[in-house]
Protein backbone atom coordinates (compact mmCIF):
# COMPACT_ATOMS: atom_id res chain seq x y z
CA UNK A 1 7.21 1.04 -7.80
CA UNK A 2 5.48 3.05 -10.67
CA UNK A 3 2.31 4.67 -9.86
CA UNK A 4 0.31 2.22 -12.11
CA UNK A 5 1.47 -0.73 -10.32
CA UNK A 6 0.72 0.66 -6.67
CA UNK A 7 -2.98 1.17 -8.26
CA UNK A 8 -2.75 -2.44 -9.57
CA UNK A 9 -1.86 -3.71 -6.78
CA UNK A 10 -4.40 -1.38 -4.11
CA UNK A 11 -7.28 -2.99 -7.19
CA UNK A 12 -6.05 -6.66 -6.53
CA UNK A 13 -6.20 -6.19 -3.03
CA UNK A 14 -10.32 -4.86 -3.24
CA UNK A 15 -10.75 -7.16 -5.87
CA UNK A 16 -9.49 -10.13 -3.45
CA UNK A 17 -11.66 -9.14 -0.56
CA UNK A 18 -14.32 -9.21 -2.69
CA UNK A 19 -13.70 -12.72 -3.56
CA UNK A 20 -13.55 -13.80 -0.84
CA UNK A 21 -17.45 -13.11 -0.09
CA UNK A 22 -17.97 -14.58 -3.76
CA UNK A 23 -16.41 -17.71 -3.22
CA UNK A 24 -18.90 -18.72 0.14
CA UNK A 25 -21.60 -17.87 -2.19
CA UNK A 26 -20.98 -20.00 -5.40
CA UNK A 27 -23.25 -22.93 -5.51
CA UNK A 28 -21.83 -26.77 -5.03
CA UNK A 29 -24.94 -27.79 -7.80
CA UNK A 30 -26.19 -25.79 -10.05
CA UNK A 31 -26.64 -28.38 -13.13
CA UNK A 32 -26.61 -31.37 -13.34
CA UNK A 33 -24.14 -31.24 -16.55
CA UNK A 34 -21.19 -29.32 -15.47
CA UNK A 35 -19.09 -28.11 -18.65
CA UNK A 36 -21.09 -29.70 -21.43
CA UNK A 37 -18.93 -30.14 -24.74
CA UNK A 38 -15.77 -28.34 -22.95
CA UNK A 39 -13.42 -28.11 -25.93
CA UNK A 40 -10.31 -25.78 -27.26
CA UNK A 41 -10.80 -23.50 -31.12
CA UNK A 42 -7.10 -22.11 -32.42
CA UNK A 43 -5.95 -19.75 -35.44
CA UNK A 44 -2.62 -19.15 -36.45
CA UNK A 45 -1.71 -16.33 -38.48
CA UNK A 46 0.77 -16.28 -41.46
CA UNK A 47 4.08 -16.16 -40.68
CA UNK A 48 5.53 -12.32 -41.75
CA UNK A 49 6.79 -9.44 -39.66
CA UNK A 50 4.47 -7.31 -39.96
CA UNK A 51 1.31 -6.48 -37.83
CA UNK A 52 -1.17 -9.06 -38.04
CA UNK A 53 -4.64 -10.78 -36.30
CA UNK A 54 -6.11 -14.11 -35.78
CA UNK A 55 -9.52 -14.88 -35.01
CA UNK A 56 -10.41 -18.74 -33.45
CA UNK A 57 -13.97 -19.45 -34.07
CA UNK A 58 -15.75 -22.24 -31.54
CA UNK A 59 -18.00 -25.43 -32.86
CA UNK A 60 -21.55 -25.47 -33.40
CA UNK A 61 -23.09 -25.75 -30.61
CA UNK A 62 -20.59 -23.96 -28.42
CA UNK A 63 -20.05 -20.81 -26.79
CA UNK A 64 -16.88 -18.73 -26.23
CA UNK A 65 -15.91 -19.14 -22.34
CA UNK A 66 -12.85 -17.36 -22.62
CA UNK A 67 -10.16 -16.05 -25.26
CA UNK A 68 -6.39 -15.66 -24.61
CA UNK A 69 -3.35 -15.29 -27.46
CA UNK A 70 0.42 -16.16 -28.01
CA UNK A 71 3.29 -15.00 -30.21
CA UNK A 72 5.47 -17.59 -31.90
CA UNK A 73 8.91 -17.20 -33.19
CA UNK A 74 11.09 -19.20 -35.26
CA UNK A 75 14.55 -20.96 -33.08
CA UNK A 76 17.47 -18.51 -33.72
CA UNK A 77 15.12 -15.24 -34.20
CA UNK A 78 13.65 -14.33 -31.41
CA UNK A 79 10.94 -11.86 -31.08
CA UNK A 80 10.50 -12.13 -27.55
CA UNK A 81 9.62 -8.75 -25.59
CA UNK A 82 9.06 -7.19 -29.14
CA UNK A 83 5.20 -7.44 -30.12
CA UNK A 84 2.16 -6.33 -28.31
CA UNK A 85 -0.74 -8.08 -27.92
CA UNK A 86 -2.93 -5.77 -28.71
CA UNK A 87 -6.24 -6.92 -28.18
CA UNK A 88 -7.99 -10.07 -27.35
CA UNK A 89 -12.08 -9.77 -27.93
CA UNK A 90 -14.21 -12.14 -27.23
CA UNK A 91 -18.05 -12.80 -28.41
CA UNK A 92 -20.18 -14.91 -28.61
CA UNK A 93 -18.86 -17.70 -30.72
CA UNK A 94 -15.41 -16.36 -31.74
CA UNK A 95 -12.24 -14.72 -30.32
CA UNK A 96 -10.40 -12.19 -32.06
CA UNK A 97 -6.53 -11.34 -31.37
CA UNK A 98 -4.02 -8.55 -32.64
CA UNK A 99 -0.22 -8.01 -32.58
CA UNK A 100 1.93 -4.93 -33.72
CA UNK A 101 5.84 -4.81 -33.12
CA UNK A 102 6.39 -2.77 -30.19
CA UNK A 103 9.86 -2.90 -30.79
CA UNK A 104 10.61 -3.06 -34.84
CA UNK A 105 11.99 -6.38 -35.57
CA UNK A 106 13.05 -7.80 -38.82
CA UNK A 107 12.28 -11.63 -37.50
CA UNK A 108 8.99 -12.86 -38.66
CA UNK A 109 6.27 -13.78 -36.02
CA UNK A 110 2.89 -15.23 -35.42
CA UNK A 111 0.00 -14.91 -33.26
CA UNK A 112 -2.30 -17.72 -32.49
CA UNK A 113 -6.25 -16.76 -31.21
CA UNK A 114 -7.22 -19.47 -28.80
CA UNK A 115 -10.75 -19.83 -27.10
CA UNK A 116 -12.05 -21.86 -24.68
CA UNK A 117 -15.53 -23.18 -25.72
CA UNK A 118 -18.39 -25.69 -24.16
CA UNK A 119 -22.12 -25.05 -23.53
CA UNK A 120 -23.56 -23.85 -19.71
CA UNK A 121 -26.75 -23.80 -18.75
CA UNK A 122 -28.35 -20.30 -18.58
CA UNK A 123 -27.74 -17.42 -20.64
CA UNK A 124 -23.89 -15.95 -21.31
CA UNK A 125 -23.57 -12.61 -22.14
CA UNK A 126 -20.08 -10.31 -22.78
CA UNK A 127 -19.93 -7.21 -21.27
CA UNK A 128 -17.52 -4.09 -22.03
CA UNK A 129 -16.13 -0.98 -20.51
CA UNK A 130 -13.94 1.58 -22.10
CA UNK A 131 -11.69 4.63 -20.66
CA UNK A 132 -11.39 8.04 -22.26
CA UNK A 133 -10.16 8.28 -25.69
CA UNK A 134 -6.98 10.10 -23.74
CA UNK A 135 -3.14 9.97 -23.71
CA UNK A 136 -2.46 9.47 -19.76
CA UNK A 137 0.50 7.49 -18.58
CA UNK A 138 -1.91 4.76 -17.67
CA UNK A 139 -5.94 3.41 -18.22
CA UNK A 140 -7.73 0.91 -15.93
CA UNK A 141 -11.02 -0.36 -15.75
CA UNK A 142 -13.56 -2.64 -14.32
CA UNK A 143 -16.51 -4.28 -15.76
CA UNK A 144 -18.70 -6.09 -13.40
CA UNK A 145 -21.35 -9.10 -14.23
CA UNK A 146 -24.94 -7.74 -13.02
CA UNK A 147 -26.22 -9.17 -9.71
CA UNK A 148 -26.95 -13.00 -9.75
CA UNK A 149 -23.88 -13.33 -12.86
CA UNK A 150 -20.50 -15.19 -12.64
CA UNK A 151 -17.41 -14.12 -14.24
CA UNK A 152 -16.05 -16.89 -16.82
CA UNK A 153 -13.53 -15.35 -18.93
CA UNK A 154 -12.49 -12.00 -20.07
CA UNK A 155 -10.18 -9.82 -22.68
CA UNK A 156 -9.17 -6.38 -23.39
CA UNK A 157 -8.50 -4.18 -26.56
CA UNK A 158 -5.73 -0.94 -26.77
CA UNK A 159 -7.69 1.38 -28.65
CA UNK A 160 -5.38 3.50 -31.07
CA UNK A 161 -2.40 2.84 -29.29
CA UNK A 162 -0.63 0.68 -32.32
CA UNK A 163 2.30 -0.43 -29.93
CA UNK A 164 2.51 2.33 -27.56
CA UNK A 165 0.97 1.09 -24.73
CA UNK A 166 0.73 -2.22 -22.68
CA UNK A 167 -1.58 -4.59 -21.12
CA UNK A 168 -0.05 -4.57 -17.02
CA UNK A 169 -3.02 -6.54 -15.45
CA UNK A 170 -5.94 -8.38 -16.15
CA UNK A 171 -7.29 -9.72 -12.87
CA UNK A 172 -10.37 -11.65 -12.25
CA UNK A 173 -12.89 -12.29 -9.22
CA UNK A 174 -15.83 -14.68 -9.94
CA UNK A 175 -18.30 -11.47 -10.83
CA UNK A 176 -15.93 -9.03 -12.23
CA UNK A 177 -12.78 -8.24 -13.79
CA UNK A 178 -10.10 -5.31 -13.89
CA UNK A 179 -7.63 -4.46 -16.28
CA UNK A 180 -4.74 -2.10 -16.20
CA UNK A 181 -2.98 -0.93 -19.39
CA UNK A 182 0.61 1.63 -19.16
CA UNK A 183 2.19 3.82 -22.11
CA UNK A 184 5.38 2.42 -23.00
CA UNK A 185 8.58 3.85 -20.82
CA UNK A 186 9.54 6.16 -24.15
CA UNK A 187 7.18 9.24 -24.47
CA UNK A 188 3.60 8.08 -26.11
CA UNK A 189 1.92 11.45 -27.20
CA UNK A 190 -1.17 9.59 -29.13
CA UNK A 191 -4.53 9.73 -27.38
CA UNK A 192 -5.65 5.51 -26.66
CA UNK A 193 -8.44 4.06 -24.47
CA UNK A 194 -8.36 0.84 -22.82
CA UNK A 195 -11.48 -1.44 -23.33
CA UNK A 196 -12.23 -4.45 -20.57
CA UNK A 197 -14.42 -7.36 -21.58
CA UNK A 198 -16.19 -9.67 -19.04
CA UNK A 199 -18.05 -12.71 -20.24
CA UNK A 200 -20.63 -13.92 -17.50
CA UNK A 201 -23.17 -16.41 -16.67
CA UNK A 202 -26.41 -16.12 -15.10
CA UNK A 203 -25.64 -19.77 -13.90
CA UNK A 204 -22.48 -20.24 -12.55
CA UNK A 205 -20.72 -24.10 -13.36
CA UNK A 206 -20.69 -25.85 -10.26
CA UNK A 207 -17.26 -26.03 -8.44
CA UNK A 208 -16.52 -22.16 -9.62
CA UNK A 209 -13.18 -21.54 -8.24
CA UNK A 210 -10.40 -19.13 -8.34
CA UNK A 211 -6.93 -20.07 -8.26
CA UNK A 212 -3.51 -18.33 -8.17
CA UNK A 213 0.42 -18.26 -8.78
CA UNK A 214 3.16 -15.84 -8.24
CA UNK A 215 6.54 -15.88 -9.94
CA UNK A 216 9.52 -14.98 -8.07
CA UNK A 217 10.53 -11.32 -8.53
CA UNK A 218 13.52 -10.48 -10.67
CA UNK A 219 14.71 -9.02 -13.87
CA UNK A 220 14.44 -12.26 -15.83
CA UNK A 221 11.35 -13.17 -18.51
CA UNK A 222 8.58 -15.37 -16.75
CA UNK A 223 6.01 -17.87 -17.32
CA UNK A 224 3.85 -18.88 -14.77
CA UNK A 225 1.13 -21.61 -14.55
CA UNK A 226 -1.41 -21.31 -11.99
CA UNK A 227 -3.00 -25.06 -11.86
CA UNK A 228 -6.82 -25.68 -11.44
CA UNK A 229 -7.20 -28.32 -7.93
CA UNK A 230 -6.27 -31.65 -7.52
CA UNK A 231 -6.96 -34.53 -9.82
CA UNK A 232 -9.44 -35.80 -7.83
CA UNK A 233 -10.85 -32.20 -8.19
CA UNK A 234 -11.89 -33.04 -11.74
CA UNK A 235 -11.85 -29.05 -12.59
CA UNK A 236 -10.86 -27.77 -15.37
CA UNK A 237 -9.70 -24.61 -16.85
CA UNK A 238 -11.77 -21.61 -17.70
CA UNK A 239 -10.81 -18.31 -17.53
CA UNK A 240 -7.48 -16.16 -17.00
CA UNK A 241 -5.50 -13.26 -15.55
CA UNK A 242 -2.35 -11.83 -14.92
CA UNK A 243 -0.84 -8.83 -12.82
CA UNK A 244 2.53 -7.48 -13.51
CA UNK A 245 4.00 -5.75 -10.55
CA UNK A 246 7.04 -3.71 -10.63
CA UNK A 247 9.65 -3.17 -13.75
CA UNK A 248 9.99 -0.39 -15.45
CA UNK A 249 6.77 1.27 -16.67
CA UNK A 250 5.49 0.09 -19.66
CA UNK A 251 8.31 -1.79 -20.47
CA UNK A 252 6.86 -5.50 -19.36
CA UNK A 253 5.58 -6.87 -21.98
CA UNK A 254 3.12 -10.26 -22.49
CA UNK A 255 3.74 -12.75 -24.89
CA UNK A 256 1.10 -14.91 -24.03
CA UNK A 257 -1.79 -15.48 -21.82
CA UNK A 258 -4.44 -18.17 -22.01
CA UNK A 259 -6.04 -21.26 -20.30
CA UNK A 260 -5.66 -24.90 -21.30
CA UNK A 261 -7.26 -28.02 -19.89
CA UNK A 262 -6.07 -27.43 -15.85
CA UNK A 263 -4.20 -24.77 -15.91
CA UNK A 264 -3.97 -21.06 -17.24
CA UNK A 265 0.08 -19.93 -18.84
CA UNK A 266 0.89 -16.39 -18.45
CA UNK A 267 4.27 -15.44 -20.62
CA UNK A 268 6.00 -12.21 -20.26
CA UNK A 269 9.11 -10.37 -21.45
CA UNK A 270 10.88 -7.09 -20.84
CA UNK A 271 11.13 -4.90 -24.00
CA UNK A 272 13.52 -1.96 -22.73
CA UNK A 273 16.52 -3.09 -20.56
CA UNK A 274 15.50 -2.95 -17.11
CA UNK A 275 17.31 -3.67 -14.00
CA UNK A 276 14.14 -3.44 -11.73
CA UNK A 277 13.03 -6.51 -10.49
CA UNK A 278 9.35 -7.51 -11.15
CA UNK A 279 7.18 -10.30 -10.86
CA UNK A 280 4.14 -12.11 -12.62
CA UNK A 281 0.75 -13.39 -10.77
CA UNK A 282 -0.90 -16.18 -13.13
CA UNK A 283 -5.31 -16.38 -12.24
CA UNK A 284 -7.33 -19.30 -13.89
CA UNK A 285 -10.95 -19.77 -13.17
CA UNK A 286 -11.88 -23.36 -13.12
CA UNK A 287 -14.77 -25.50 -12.66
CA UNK A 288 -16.00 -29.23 -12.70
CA UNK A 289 -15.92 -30.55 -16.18
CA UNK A 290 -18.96 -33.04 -17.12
């Protein structure tokens, strides 16, 4: 297992105990109005192959809760394991998303920016972290709400590294979130940073729950749902994560990661040949919709 994923995985595992303690403290009732105006914003950029952005902006009214992306492809051309998303950035009313070819492809592509809006009561406020401005084989970092805050969504940018480097995990707790980027397998000489976003309430959305899925570990692309509860749950979907574990470093790459209605869709690829087995873990963050 590369050395990025051990850390990865040593960060999920802290990150997971301190759920747990979060969890017990999340209030049942915090408003009376749970998810006010809980809607979905989308933009779709041109179809071409070069790089390109997207940037979804929310109603009136609204606030962003979360941001996530996807590439599309045309049936027969396949870019698949071939573009990095390069940053998702989320503020206040708008989400911002970037793709460059990893892998140079001649097939055209798009990228969609997709945001998760709806009014909570209380103030929301996005928070940042960024690494060095270095060329390491890997960057991580975690941004943490301030006491009395709740984690709703989150997103990440690669500074400078135009393709050269990879998103590997973006986990969430309910008060924090840590991401993990790796160079591509190929030398990367270029100095990059990785920055981590956290958007957080000071009133958490009653019902604020954690939920999520593991694919089964092979060499095969994945994508993996990780469902909000029950019906008669009446959650729905907030934020979103993802961990890749094993594979050859650098070379898993996402093609998508965002949270619709009940559930949160994490899509990955590989974009070297790999024989190494490796697996996906899908988070969504869900609460009680009004």
């Amino acid at each position: 297992m590369p050395i990025a994923a051990r850390r990865s995985r040593a960060a999920a595992a802290l990150l997971l105990t301190t759920l747990a303690a979060v969890l017990m403290a999340v209030p049942a009732g915090a408003s009376t109005a749970d998810i006010p105006n809980y809607t979905h914003a989308s933009d779709t950029s041109e179809w071409s192959s070069d790089d390109k952005g997207a940037e979804a902006t929310c109603p009136g009214g609204t606030h962003v809760l979360s941001g996530g992306a996807w590439i599309g492809d045309a049936p027969g051309a396949s870019v698949s394991g071939d573009i990095v998303i390069d940053e998702i950035i989320p503020s206040a009313d708008k989400v911002k998303v970037f793709g460059v070819e990893g892998n140079s492809t001649g097939n055209s592509w798009t990228i969609t920016a997709w945001a998760v809006c709806g009014s909570v009561h209380g103030a929301i406020r996005t928070r940042s972290l960024e690494t060095s401005h270095s060329s390491p084989p890997y960057h991580e970092m975690t941004v943490t709400c301030e006491p009395g805050e709740w984690l709703l969504g989150s997103g990440y940018e690669l500074e400078g590294a135009r393709g050269g480097a990879r998103m590997g995990a973006l986990i969430p707790t309910l008060n924090s979130v840590y991401g993990a980027a790796n160079e591509k397998a190929t030398t990367y000489n270029a100095d990059w940073s990785l920055r981590v976003f956290a958007t957080c309430a000071d009133e958490p959305p009653p019902g604020l729950w954690l939920y999520s899925e593991t694919s089964p570990s092979n060499a095969e692309p994945k994508r993996v749902e990780a469902a909000c509860g029950g019906a008669g749950d009446r959650q729905v979907a907030l934020g979103s994560g993802f961990d890749i574990d094993g594979g050859l470093r650098g070379g898993i790459v996402l093609d998508g990661f965002y949270s619709i209605n009940t559930l949160s869709r994490v899509e990955t690829a590989e974009m070297h040949g790999d024989d190494n087995d490796w697996s996906v873990t899908a988070y969504v963050i869900c609460a009680w919709e009004d």
